[in-house]
N, C-alpha and C. Protein backbone atom coordinates (compact mmCIF):
# COMPACT_ATOMS: atom_id res chain seq x y z
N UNK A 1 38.27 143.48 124.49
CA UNK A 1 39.64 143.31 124.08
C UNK A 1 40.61 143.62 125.22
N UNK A 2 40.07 144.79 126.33
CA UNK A 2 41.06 144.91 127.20
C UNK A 2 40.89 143.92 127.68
N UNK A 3 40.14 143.20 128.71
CA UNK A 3 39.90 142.46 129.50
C UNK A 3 40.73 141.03 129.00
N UNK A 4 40.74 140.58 127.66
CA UNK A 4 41.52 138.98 127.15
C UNK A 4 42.02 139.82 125.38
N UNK A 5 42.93 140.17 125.98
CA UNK A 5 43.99 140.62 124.96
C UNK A 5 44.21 138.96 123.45
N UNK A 6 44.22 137.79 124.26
CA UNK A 6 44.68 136.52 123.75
C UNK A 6 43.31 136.04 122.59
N UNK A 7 44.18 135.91 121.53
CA UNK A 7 43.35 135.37 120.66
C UNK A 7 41.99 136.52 119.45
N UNK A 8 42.93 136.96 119.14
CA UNK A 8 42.38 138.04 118.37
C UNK A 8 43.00 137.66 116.76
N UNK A 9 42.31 137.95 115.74
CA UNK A 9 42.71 138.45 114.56
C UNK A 9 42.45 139.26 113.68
N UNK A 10 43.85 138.99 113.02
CA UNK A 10 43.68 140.37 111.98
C UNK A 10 42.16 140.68 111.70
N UNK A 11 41.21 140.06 111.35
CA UNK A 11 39.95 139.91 110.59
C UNK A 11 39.25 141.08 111.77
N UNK A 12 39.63 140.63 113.35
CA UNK A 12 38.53 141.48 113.76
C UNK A 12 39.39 142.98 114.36
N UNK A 13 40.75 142.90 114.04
CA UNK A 13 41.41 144.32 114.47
C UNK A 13 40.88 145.44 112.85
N UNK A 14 41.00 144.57 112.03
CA UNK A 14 39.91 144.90 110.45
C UNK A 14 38.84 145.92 110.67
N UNK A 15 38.01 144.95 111.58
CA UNK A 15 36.38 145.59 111.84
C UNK A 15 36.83 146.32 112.62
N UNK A 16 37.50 146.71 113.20
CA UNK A 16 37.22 147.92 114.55
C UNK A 16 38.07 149.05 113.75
N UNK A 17 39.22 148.69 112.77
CA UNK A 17 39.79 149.88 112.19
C UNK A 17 38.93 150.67 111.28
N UNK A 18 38.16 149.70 110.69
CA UNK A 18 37.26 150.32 109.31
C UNK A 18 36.28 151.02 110.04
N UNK A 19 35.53 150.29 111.32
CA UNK A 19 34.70 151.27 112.05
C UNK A 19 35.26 152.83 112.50
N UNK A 20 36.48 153.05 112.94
CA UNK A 20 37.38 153.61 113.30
C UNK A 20 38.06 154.53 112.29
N UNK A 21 37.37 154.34 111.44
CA UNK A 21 38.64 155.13 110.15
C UNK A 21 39.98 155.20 110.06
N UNK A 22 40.48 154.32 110.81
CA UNK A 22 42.03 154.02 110.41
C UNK A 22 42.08 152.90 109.10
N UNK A 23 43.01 153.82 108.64
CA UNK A 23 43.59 153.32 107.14
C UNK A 23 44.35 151.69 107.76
N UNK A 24 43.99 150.84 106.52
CA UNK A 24 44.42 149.32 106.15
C UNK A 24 45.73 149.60 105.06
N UNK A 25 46.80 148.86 105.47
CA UNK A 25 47.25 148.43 104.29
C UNK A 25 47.99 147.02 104.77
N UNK A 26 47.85 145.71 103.47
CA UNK A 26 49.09 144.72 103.19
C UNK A 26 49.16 144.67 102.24
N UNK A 27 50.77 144.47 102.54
CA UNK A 27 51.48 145.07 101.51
C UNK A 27 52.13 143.15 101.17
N UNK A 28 53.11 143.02 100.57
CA UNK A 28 52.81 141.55 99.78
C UNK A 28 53.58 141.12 100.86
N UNK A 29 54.06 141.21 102.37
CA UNK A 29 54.65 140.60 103.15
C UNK A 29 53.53 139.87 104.32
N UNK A 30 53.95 139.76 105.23
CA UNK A 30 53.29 139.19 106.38
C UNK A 30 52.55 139.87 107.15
N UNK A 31 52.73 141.17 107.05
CA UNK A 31 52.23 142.19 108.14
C UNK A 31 51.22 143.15 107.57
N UNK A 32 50.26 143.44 108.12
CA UNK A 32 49.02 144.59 107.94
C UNK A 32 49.14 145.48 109.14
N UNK A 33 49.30 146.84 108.24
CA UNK A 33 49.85 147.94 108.59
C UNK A 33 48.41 148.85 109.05
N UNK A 34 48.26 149.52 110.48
CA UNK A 34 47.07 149.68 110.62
C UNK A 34 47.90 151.61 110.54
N UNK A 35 47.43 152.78 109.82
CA UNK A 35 47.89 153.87 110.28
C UNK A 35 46.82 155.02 110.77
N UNK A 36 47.13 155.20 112.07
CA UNK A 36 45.96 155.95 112.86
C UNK A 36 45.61 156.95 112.20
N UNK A 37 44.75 157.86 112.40
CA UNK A 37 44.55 159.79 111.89
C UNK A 37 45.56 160.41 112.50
N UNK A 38 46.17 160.42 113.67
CA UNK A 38 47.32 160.97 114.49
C UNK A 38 48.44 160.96 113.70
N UNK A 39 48.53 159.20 112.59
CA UNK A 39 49.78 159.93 111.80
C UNK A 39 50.74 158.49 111.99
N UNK A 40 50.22 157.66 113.20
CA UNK A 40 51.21 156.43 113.89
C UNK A 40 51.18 155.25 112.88
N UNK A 41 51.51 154.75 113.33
CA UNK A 41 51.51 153.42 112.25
C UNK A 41 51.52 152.12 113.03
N UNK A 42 51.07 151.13 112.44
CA UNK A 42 51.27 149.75 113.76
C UNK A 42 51.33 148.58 112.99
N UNK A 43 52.49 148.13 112.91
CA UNK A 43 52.63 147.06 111.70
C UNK A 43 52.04 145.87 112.91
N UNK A 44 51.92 145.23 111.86
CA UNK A 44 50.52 143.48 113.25
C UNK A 44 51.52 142.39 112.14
N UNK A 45 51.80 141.60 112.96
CA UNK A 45 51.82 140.00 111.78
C UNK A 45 51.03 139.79 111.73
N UNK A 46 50.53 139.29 110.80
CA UNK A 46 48.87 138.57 110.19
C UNK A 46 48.72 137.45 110.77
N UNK A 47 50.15 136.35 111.62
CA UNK A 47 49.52 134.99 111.86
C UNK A 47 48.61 135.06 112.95
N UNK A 48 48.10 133.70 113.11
CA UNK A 48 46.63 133.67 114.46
C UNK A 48 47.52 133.09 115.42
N UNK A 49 46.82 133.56 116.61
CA UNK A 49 46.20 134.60 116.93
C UNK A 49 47.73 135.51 116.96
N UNK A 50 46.57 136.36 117.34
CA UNK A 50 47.87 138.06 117.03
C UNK A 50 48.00 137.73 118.43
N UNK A 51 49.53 138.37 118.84
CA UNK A 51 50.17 138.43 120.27
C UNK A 51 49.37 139.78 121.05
N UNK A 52 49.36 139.11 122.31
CA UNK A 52 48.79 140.08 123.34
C UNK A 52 49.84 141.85 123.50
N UNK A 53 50.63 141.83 123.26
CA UNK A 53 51.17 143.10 122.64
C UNK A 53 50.93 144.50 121.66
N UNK A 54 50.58 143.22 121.07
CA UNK A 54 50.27 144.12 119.41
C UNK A 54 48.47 144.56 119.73
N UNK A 55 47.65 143.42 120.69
CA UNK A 55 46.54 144.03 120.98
C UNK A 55 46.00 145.45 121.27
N UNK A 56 47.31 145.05 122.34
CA UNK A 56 47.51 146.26 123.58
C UNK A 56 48.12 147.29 123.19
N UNK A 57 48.64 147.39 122.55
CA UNK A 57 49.19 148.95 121.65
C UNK A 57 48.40 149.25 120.81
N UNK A 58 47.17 148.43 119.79
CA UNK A 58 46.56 148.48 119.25
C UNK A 58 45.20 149.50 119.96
N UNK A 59 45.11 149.25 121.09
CA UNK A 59 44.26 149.57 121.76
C UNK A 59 44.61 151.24 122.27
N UNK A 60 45.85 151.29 122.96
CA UNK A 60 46.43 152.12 122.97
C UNK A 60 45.96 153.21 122.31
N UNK A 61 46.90 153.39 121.26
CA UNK A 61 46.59 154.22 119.73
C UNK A 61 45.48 154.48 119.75
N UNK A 62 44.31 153.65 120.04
CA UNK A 62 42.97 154.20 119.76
C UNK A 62 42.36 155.02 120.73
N UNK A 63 43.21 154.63 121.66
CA UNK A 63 42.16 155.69 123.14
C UNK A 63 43.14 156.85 122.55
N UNK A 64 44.31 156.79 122.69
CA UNK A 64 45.23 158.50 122.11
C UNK A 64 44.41 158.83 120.48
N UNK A 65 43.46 158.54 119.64
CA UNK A 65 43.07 158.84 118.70
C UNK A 65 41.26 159.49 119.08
N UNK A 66 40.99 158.96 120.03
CA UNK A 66 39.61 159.53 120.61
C UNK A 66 39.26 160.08 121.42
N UNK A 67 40.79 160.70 121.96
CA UNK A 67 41.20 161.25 123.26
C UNK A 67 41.88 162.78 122.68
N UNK A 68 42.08 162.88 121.30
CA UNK A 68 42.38 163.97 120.55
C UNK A 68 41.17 164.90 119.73
């Protein structure tokens, strides 16, 4: 994921949260709300592919969550 941020979805930011124990929620809008154990929160738009941004903070959060 670091290496090609481009072309990711919700489905597989899914699998790495559930592996991960970060809590899922959508809620009846567009966005799935990923909230770390730290407490953060990371709203994603659901359309494909997810923006190289939202990867990368995605990613983020997780090294500061395994890094605690």
């Amino acid at each position: 994921m670091q290496n090609n941020p481009n072309d990711w979805t919700i489905s597989d930011l899914e699998r790495i949260a559930e592996h991960y124990q970060i809590q899922i929620r959508q809620a009846k809008g567009s966005h799935v709300y990923f909230t770390f154990p730290t407490g953060v929160t990371l709203s994603v738009p659901a359309k494909r592919p997810i923006k190289a941004i939202y990867i990368k903070t995605f990613l983020g959060l997780l090294e500061l969550q395994e890094s605690s």
